[in-house]
C-alpha atoms as a PDB file:
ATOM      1  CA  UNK A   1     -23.330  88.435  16.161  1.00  0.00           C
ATOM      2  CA  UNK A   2     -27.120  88.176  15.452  1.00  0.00           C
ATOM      3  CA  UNK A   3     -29.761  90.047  17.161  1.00  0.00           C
ATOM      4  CA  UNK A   4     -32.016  88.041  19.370  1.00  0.00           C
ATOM      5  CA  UNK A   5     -34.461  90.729  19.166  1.00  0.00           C
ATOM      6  CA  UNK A   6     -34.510  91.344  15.330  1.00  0.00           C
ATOM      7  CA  UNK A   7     -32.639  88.900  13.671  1.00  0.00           C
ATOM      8  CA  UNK A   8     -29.852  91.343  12.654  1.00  0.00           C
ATOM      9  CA  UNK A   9     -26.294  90.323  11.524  1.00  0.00           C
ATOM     10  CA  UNK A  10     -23.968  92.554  13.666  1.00  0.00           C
ATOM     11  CA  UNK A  11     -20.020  93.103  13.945  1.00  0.00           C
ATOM     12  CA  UNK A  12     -18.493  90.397  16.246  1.00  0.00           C
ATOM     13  CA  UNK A  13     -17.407  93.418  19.020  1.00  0.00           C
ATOM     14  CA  UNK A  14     -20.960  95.302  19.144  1.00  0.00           C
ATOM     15  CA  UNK A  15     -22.464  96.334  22.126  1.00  0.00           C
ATOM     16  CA  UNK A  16     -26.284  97.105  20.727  1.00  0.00           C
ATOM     17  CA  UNK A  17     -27.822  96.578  17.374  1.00  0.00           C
ATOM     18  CA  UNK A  18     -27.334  99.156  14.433  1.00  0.00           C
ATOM     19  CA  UNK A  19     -31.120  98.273  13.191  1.00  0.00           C
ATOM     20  CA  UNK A  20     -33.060  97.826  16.700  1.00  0.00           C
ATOM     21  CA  UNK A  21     -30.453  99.524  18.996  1.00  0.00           C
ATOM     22  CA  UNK A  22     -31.034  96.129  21.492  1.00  0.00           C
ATOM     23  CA  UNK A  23     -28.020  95.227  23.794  1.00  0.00           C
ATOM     24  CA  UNK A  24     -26.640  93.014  22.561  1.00  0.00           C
ATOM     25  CA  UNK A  25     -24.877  90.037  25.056  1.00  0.00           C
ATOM     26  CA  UNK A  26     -21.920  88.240  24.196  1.00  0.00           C
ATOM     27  CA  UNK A  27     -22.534  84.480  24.079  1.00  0.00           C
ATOM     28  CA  UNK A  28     -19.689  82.218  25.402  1.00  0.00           C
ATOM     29  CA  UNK A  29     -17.873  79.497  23.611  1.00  0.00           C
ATOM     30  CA  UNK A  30     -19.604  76.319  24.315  1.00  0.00           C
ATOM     31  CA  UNK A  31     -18.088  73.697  26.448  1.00  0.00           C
ATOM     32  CA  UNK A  32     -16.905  70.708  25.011  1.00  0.00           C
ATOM     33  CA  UNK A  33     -19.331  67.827  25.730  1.00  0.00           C
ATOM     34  CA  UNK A  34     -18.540  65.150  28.301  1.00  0.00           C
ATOM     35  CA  UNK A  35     -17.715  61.722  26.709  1.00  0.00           C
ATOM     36  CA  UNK A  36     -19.968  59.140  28.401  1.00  0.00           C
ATOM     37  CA  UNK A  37     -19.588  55.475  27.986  1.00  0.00           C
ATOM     38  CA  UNK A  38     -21.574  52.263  29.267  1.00  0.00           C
ATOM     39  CA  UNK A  39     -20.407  50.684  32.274  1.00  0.00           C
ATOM     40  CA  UNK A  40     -18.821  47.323  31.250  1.00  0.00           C
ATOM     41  CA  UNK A  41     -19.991  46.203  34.678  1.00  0.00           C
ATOM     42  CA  UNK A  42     -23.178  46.482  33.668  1.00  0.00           C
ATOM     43  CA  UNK A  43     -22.934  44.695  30.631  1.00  0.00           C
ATOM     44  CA  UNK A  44     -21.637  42.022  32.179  1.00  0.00           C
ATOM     45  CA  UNK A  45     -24.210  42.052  34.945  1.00  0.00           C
ATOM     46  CA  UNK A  46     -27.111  41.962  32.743  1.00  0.00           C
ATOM     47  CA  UNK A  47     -25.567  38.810  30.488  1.00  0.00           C
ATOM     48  CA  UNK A  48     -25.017  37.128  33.595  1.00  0.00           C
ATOM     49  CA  UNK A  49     -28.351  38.002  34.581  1.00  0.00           C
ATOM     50  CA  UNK A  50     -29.865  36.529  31.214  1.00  0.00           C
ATOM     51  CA  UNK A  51     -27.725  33.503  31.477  1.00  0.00           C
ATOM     52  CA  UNK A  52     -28.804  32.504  35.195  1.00  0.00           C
ATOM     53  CA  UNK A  53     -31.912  30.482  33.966  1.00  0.00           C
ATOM     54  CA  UNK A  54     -30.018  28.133  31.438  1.00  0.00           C
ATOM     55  CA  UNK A  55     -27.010  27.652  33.770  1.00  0.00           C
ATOM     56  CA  UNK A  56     -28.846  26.496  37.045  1.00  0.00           C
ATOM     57  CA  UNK A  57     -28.400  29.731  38.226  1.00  0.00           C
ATOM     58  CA  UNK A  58     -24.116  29.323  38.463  1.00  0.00           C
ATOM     59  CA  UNK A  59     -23.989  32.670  37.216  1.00  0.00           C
ATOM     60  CA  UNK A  60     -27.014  34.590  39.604  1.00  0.00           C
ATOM     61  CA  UNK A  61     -24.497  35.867  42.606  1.00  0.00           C
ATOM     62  CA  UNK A  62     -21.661  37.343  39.786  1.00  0.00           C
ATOM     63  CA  UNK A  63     -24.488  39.160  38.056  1.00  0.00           C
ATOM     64  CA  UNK A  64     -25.922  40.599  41.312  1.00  0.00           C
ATOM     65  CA  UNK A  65     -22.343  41.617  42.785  1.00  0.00           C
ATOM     66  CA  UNK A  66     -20.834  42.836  39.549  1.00  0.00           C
ATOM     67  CA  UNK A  67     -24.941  44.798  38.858  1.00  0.00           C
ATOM     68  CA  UNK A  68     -24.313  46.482  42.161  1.00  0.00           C
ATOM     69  CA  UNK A  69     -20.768  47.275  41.909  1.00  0.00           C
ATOM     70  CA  UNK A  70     -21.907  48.538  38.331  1.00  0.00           C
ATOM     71  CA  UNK A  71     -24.140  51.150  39.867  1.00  0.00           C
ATOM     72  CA  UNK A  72     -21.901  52.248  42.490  1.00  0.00           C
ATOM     73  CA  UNK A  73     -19.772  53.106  40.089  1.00  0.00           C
ATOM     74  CA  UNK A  74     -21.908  55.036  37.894  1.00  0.00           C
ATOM     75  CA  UNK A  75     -23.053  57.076  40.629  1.00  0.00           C
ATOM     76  CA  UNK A  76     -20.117  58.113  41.043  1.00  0.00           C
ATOM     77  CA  UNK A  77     -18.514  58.908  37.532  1.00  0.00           C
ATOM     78  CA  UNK A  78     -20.543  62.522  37.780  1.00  0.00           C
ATOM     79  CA  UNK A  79     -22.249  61.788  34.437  1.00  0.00           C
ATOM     80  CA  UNK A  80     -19.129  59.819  32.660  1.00  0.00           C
ATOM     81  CA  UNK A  81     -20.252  56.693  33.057  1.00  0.00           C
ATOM     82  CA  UNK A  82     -24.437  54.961  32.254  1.00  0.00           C
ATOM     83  CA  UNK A  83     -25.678  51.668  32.533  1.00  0.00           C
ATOM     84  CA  UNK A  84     -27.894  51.815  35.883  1.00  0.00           C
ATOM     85  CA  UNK A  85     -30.721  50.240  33.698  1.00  0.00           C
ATOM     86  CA  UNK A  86     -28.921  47.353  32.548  1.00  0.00           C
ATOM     87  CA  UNK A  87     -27.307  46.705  35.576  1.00  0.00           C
ATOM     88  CA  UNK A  88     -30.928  47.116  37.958  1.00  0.00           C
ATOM     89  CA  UNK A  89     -31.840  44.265  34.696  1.00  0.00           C
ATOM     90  CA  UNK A  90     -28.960  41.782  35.789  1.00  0.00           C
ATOM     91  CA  UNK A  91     -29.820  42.443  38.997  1.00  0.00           C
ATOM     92  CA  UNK A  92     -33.319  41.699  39.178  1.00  0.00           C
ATOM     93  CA  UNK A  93     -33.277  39.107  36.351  1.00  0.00           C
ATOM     94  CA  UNK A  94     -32.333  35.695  38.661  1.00  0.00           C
ATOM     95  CA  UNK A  95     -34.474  36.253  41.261  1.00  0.00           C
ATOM     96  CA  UNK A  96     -37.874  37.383  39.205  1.00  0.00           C
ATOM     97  CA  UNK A  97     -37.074  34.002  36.969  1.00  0.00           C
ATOM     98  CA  UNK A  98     -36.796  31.553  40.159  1.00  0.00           C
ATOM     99  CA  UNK A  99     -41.183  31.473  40.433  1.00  0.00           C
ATOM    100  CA  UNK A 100     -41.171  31.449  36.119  1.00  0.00           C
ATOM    101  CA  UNK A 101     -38.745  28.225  36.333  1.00  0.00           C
ATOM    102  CA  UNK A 102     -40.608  26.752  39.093  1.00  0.00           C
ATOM    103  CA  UNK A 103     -44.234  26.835  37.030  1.00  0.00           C
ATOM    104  CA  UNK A 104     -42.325  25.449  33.677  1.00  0.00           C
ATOM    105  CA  UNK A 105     -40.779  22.730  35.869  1.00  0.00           C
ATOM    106  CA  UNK A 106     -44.104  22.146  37.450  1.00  0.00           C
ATOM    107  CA  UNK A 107     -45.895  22.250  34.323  1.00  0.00           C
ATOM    108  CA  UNK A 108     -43.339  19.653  32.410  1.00  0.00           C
ATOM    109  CA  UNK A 109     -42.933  17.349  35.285  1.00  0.00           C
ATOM    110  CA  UNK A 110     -46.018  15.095  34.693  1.00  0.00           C
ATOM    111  CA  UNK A 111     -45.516  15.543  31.035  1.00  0.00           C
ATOM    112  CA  UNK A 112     -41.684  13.768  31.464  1.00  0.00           C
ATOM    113  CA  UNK A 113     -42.934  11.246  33.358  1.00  0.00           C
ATOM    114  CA  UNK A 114     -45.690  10.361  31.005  1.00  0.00           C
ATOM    115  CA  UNK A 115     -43.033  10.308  28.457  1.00  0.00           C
ATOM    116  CA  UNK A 116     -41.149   8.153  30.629  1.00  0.00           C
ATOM    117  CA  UNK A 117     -44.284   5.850  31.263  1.00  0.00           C
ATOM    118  CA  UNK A 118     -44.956   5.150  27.755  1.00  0.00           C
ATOM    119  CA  UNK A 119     -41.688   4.660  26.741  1.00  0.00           C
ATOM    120  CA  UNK A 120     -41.297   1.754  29.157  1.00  0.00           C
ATOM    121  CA  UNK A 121     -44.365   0.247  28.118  1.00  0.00           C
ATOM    122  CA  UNK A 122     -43.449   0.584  24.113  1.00  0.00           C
ATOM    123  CA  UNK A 123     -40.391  -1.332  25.540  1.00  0.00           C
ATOM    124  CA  UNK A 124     -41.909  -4.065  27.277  1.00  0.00           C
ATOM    125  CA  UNK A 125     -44.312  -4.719  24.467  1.00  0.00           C
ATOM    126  CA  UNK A 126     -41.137  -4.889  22.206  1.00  0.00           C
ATOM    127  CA  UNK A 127     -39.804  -7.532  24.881  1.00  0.00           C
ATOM    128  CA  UNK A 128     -43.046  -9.449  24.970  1.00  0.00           C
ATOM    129  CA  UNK A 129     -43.419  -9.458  21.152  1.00  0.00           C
ATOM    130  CA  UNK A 130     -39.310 -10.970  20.839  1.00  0.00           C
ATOM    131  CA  UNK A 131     -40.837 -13.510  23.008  1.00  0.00           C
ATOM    132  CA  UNK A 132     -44.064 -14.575  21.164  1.00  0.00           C
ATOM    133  CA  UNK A 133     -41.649 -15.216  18.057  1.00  0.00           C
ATOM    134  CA  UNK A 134     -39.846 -17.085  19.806  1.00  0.00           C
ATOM    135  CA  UNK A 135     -42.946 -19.182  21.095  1.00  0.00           C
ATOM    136  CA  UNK A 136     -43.488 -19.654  17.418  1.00  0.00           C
ATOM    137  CA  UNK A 137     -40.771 -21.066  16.618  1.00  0.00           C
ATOM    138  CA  UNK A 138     -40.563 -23.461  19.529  1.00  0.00           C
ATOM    139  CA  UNK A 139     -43.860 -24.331  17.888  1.00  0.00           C
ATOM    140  CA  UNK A 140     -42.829 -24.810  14.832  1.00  0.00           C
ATOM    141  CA  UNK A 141     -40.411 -27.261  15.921  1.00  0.00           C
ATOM    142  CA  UNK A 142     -42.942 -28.869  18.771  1.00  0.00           C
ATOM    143  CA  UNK A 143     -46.366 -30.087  16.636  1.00  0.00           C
ATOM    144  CA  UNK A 144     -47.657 -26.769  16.944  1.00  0.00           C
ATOM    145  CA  UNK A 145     -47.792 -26.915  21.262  1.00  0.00           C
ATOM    146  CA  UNK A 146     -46.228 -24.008  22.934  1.00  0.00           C
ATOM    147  CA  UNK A 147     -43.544 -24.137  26.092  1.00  0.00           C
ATOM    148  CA  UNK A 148     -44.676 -26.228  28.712  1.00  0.00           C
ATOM    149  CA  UNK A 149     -46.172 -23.818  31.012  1.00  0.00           C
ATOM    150  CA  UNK A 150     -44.360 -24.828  34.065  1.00  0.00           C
ATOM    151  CA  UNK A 151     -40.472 -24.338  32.343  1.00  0.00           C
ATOM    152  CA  UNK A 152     -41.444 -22.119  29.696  1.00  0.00           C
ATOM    153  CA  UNK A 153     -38.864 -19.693  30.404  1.00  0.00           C
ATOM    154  CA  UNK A 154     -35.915 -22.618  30.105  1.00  0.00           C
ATOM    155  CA  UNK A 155     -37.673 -23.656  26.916  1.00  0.00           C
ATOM    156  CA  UNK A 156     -37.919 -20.733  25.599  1.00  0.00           C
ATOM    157  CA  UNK A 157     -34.375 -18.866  26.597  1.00  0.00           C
ATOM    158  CA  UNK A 158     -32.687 -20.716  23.622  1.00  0.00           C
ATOM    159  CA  UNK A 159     -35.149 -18.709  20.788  1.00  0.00           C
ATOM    160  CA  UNK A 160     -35.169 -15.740  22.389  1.00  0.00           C
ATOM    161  CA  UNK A 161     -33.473 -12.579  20.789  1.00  0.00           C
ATOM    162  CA  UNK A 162     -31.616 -11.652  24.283  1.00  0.00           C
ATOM    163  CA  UNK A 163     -32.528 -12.336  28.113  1.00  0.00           C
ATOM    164  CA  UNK A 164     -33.449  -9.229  28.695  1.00  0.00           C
ATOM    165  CA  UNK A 165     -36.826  -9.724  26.602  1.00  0.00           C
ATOM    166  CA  UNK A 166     -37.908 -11.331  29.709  1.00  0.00           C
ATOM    167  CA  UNK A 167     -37.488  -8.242  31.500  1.00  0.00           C
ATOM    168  CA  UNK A 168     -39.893  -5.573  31.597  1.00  0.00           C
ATOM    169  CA  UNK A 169     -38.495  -1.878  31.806  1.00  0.00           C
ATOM    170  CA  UNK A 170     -40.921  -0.785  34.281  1.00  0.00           C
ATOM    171  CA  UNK A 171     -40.542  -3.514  36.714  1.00  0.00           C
ATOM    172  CA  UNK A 172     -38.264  -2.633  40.022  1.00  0.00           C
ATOM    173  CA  UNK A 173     -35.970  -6.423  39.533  1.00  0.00           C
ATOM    174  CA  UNK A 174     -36.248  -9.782  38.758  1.00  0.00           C
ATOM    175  CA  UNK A 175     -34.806 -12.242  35.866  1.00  0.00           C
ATOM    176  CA  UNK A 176     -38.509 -12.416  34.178  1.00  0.00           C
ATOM    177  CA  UNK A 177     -41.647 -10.453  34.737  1.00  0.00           C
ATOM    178  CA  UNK A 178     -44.059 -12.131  32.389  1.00  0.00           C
ATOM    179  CA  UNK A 179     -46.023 -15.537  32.862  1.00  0.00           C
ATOM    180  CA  UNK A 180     -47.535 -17.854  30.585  1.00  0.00           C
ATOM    181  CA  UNK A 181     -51.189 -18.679  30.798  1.00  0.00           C
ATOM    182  CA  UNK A 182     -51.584 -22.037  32.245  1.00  0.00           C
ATOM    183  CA  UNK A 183     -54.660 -22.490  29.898  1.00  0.00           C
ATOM    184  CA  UNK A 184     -53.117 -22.826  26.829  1.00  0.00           C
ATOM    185  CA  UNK A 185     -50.799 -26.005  27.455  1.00  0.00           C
ATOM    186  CA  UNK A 186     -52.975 -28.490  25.680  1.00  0.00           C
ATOM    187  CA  UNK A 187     -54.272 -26.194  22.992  1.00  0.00           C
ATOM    188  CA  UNK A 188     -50.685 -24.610  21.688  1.00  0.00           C
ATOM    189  CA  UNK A 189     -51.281 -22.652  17.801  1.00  0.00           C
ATOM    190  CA  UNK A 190     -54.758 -23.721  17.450  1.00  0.00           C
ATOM    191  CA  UNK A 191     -56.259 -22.065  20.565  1.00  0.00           C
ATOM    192  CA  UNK A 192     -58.373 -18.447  19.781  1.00  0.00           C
ATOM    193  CA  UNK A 193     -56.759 -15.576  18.637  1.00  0.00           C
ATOM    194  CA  UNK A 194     -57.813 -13.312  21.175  1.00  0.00           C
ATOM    195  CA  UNK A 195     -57.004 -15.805  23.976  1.00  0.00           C
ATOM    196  CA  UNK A 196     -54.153 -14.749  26.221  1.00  0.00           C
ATOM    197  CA  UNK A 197     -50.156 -16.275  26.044  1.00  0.00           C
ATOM    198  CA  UNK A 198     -48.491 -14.324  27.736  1.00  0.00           C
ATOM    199  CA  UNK A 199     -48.912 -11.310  30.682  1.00  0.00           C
ATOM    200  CA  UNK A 200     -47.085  -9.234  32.938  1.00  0.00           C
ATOM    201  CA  UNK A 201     -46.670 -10.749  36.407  1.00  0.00           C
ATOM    202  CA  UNK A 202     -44.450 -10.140  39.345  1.00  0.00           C
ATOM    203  CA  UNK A 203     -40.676 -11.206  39.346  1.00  0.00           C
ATOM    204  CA  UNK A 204     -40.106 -14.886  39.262  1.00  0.00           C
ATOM    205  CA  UNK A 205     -38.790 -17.535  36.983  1.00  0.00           C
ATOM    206  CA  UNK A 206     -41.050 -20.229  35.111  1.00  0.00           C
ATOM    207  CA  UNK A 207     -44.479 -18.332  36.225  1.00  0.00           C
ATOM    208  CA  UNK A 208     -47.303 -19.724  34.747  1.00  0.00           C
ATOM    209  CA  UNK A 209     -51.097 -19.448  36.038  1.00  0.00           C
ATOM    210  CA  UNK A 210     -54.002 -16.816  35.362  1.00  0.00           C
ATOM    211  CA  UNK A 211     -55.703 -13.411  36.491  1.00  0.00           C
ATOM    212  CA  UNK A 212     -54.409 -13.911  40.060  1.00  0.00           C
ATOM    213  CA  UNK A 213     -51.196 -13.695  39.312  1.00  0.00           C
ATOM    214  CA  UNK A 214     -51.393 -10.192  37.235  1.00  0.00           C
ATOM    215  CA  UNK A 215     -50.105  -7.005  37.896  1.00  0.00           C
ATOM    216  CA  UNK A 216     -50.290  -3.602  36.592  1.00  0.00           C
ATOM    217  CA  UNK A 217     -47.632  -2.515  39.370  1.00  0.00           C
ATOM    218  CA  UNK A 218     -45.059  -2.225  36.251  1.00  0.00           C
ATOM    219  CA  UNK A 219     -46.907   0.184  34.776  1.00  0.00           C
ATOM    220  CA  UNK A 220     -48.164   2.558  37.794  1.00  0.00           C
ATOM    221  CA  UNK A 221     -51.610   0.769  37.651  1.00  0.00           C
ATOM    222  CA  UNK A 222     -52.639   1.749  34.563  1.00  0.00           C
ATOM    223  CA  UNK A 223     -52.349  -1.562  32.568  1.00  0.00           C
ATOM    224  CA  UNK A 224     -50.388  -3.981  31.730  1.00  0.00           C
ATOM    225  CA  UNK A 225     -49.231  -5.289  27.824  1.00  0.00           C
ATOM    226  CA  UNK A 226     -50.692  -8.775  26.968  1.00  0.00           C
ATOM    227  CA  UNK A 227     -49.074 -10.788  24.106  1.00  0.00           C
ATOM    228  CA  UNK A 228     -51.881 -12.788  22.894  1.00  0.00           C
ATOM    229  CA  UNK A 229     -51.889 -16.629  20.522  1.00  0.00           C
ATOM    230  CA  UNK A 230     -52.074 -14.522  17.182  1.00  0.00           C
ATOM    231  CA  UNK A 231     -48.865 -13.189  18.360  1.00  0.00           C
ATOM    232  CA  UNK A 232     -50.197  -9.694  18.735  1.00  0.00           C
ATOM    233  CA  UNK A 233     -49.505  -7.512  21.920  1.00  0.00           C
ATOM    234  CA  UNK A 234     -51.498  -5.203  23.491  1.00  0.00           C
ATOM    235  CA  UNK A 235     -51.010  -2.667  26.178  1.00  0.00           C
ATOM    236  CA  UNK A 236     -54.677  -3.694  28.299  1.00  0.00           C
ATOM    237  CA  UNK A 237     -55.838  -0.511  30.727  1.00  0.00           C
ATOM    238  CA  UNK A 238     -57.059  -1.865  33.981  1.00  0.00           C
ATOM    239  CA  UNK A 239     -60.526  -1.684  33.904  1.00  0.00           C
ATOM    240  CA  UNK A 240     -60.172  -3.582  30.632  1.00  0.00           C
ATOM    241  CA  UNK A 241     -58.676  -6.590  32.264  1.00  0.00           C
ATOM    242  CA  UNK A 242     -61.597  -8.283  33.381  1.00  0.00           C
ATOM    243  CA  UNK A 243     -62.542  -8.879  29.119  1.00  0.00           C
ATOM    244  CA  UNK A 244     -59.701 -10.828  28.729  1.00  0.00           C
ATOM    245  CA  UNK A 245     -59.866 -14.481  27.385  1.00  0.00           C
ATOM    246  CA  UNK A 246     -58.118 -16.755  29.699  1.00  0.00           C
ATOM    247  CA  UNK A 247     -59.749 -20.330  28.667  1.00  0.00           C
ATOM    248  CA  UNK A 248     -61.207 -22.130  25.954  1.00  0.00           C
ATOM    249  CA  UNK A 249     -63.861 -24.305  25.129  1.00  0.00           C
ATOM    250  CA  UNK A 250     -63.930 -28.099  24.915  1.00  0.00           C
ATOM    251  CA  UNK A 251     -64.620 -27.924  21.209  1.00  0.00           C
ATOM    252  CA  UNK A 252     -61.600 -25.417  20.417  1.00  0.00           C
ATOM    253  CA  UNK A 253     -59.093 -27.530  22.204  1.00  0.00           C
ATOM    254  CA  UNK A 254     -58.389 -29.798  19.106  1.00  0.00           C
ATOM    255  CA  UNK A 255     -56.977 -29.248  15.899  1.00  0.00           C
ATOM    256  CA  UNK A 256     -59.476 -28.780  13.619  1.00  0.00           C
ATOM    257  CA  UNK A 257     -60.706 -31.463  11.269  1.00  0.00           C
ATOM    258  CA  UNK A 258     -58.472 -31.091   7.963  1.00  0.00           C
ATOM    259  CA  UNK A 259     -60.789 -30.407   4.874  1.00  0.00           C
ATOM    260  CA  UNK A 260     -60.477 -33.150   2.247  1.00  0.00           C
ATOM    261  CA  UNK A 261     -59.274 -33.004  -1.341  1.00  0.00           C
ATOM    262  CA  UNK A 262     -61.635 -33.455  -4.190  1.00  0.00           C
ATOM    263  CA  UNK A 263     -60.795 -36.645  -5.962  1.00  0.00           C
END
């Protein structure tokens, strides 16, 4: 055995050192060292734990019960068993992410339902558009005049795509939420442009008539989508509204005089 003292190689059964004369004490064989594993309860209490958020919290009460029965257990295992850290983690993991979840949710809220906003009006401009080609070709068929205001919808129901282009996705019911302008009956292709056909109105059948009868109500107030006679359509915000061309002069209600050909 060595020396502690001098750092002398001695026989195994010596009771002091040969060089420093030292006692020398026998050192006992080492024990062998305990085998300690990781709870599997704990394991299981801190995936649990993780998985609580993306489940809608199903799997919060198994990680809390199986975290605590984890650390009971490793408490008493008298150092054969660890995992009180990952176990305290499943533990603590559901409820600390309830107030997290509830910011995100508050946070993404308006941003879904702005999603959901303009996807019904890209809708009901796709609706409105299906239903200014069909005016067309009415037209095209009719000396250039558009559906009589007052039955436009029966006119019209045989060129359009499918009913349901008379439906707007943000309105609550009703077979058609669009009128026709009133204005435009005696004009048809040749009236302005910019000069209104067709607008969002409430539910009804064969609506035809002006500004009094429009509503932004489909659309939470913000707007509404106007087709207009160049066949365009155009989601209007409210305080735009007021801008919008609803008659025509005297001089623009006729065809305009054909240009003659050179002889």
């Amino acid at each position: 055995m060595f020396c502690p003292k001098c750092k002398t190689q001695n026989p195994d059964n010596a009771q002091s050192c040969w060089f420093c004369h030292s006692v020398l004490t026998p050192v006992s064989p080492s024990s062998p060292a305990l085998s300690v594993k990781t709870s599997g309860l704990a394991i299981a209490s801190l995936v649990l734990g993780i998985l609580a958020p993306f489940t809608c919290f199903l799997t919060a009460i198994p990680a809390i019960v199986l975290g605590i029965i984890a650390i009971v257990k490793v408490s008493k295992s008298a150092g054969r068993l660890k995992g009180n850290g990952l176990a305290i983690t499943g533990i603590v993991i559901p409820p600390a992410s309830l107030p997290i979840i509830a910011l995100l949710m508050g946070i993404m809220m308006p941003a879904l339902a702005r999603v959901k906003q303009v996807s019904f009006r890209m809708v009901c401009a796709t609706n409105m558009s299906a239903l200014g080609k069909a005016m067309l070709i009415y037209a095209g068929t009719h000396n250039d005049m558009f559906p009589t205001p007052s039955k436009w919808c029966d006119l019209l129901i045989e060129h359009a795509e499918v009913p349901k282009s008379f439906i707007c996705k943000g309105a609550s019911a009703g077979s058609c939420n669009y009128a026709m302008n009133k204005n435009i009956e005696k004009v048809g292709i040749f009236a302005p442009p910019d000069m209104v056909l067709l607008f969002e109105s409430k539910p009804g059948w064969n609506q035809a008539g002006g500004p009094e009868i429009l509503t932004t109500d489909n659309h939470w107030g913000t707007g509404c989508n106007v087709l207009f006679v160049d066949g365009h359509v155009e989601f209007v915000k409210t305080k735009d509204l007021k801008n919008l061309k609803w008659t025509t002069r005297e001089n623009e209600t006729s065809p305009p005089e054909p240009i003659p050909l050179p002889p």
